[in-house]
N, C-alpha and C. Protein backbone atom coordinates (compact mmCIF):
# COMPACT_ATOMS: atom_id res chain seq x y z
N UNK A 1 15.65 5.67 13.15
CA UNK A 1 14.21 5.75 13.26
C UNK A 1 13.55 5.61 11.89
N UNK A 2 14.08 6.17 11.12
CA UNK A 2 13.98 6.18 9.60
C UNK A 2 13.51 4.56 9.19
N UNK A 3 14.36 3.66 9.33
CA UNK A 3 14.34 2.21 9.25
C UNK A 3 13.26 1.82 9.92
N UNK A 4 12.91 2.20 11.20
CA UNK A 4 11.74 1.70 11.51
C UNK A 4 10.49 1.70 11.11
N UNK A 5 10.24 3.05 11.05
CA UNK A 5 8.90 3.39 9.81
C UNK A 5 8.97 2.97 8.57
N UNK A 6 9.91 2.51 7.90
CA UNK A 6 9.75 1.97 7.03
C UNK A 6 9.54 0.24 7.06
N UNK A 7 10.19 -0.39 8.13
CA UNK A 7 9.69 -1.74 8.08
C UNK A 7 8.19 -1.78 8.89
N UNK A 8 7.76 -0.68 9.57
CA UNK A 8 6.55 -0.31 9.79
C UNK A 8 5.15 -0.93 8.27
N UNK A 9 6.05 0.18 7.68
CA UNK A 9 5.17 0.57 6.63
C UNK A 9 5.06 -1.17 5.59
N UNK A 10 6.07 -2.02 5.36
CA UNK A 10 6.33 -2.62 4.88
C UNK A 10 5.30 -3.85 5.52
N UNK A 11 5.90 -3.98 6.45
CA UNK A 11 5.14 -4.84 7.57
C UNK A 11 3.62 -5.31 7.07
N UNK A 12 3.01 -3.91 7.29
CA UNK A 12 1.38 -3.52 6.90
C UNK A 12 1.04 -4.14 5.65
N UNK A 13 1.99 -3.88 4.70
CA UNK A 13 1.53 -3.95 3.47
C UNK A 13 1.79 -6.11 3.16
N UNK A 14 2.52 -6.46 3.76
CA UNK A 14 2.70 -8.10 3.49
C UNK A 14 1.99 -8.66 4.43
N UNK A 15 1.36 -8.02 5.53
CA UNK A 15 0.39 -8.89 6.42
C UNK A 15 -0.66 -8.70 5.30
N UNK A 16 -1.24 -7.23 4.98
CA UNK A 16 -2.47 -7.18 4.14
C UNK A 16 -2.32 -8.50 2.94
N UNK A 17 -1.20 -8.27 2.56
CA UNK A 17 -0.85 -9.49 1.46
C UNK A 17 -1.30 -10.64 1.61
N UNK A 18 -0.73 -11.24 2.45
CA UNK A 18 -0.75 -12.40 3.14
C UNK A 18 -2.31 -12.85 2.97
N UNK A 19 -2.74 -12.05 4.34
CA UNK A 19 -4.19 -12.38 4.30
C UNK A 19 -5.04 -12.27 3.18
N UNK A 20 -4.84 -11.47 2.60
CA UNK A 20 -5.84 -11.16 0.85
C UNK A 20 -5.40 -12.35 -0.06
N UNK A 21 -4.85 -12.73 -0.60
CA UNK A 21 -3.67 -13.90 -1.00
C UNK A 21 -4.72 -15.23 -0.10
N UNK A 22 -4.54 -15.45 0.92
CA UNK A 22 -4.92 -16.44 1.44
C UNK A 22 -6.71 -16.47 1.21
N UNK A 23 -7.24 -15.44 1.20
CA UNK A 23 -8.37 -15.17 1.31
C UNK A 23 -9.16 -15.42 -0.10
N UNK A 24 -8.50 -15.08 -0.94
CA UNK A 24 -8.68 -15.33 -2.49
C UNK A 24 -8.51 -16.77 -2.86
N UNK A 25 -7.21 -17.71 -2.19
CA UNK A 25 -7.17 -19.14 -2.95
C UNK A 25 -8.24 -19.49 -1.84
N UNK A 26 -8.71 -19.36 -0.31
CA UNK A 26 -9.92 -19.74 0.10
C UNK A 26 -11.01 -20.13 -0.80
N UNK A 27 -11.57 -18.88 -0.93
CA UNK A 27 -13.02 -18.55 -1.77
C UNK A 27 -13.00 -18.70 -3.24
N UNK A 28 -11.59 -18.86 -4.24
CA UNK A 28 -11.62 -19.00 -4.97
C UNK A 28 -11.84 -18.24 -6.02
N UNK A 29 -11.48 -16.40 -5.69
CA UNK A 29 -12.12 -15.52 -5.86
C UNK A 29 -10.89 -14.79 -6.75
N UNK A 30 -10.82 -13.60 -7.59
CA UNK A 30 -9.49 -13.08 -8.22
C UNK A 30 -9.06 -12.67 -7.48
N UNK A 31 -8.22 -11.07 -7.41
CA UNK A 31 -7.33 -10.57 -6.80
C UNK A 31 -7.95 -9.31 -6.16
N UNK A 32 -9.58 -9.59 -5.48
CA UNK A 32 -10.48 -9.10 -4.90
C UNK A 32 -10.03 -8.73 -3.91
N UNK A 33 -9.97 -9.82 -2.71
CA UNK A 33 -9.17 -9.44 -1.24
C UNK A 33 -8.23 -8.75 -1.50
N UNK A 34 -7.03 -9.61 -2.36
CA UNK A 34 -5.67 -9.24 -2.23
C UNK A 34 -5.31 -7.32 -2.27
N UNK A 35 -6.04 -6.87 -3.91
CA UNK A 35 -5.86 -5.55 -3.77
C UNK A 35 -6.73 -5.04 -2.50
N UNK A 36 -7.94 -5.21 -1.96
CA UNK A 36 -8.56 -4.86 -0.78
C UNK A 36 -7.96 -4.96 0.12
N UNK A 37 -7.10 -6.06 1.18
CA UNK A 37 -6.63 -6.04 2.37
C UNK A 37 -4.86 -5.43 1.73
N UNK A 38 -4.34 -5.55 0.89
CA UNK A 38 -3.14 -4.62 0.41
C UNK A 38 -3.65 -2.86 1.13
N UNK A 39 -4.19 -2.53 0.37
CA UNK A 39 -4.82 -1.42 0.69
C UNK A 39 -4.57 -1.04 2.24
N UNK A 40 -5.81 -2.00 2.80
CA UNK A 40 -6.03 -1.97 4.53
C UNK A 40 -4.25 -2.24 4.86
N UNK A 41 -3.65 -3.08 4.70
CA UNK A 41 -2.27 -3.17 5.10
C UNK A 41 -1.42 -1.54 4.78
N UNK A 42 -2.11 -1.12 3.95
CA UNK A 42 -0.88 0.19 3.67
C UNK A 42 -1.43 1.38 4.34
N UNK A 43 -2.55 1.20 4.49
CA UNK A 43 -3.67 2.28 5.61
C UNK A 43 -3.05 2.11 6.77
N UNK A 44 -2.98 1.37 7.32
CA UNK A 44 -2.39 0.57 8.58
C UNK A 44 -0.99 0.61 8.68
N UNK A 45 0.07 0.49 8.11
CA UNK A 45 0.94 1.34 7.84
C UNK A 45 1.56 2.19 8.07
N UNK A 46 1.09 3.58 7.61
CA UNK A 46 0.57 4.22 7.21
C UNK A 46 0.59 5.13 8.96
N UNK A 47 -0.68 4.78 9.43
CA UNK A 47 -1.07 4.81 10.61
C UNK A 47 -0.12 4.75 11.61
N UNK A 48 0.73 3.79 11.58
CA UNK A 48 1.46 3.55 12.51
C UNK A 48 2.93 4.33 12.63
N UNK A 49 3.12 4.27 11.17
CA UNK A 49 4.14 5.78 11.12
C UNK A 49 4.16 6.99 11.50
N UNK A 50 2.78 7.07 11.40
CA UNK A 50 2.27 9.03 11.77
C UNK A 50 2.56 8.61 13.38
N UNK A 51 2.26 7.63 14.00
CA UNK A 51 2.31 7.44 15.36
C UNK A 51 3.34 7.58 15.58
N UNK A 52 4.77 6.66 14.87
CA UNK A 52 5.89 6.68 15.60
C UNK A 52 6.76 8.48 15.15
N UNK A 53 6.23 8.89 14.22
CA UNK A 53 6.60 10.48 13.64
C UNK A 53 6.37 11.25 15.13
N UNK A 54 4.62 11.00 15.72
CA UNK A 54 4.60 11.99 16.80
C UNK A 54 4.97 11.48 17.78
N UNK A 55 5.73 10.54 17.93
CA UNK A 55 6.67 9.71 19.25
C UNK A 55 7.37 10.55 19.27
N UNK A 56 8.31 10.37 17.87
CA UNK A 56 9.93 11.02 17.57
C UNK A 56 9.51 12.76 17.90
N UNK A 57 8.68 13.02 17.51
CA UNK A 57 8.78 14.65 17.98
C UNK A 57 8.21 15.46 18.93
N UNK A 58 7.81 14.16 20.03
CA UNK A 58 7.83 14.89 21.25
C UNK A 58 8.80 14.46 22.25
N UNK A 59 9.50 13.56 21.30
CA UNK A 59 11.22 13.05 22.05
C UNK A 59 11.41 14.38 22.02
N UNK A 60 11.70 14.81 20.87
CA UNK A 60 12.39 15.83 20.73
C UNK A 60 12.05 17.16 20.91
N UNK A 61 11.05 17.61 21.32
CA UNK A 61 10.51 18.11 22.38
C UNK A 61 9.50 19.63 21.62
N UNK A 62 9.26 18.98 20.75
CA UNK A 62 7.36 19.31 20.10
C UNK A 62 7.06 18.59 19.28
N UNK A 63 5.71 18.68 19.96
CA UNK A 63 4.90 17.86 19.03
C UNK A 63 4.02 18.78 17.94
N UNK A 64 4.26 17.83 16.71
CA UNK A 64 3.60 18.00 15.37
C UNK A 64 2.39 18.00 15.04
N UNK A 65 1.70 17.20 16.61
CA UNK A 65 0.01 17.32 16.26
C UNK A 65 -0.56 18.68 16.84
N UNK A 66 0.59 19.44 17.61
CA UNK A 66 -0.39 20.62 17.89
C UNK A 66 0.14 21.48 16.66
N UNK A 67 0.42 21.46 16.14
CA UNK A 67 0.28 22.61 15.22
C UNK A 67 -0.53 23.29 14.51
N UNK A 68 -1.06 24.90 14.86
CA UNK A 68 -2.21 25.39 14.26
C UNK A 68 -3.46 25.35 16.03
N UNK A 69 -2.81 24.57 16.85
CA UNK A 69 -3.92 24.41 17.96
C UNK A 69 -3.58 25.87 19.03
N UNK A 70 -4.55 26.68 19.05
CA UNK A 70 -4.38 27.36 20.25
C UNK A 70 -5.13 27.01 21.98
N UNK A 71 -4.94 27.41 23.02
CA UNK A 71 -5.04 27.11 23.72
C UNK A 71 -6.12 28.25 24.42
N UNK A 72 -7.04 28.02 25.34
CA UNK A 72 -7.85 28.43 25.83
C UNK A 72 -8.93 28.81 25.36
């Protein structure tokens, strides 16, 4: 699972690339996009790890987002 969140995380960060990179020789612009959608790629990321974290721990039978939540 370990491996996954990490090509998760990886993932995020070379799409952001990609597109910022592409977006910059577009417009002709410096490394404006690139650090900007980098960013959004590692936010995103990021995001998607905490998701697959509270997958894995209600496999396993609690979940991490209630913690601190009481009920009624």
């Amino acid at each position: 699972m370990a491996w996954r969140m990490i090509v998760e995380l990886v993932t995020g960060l070379l799409i952001g690339f990609g597109i910022g990179y592409g977006l910059d020789r577009l417009f002709g612009t410096g490394p404006l996009f690139l650090v900007l959608f980098v960013l959004f790629g590692f936010a995103a990321g990021v995001n998607v790890m905490l998701r697959t974290a509270r997958e894995v721990g209600r496999q396993a039978g609690g979940d991490p987002g209630d913690e601190g939540k009481e009920e009624g």
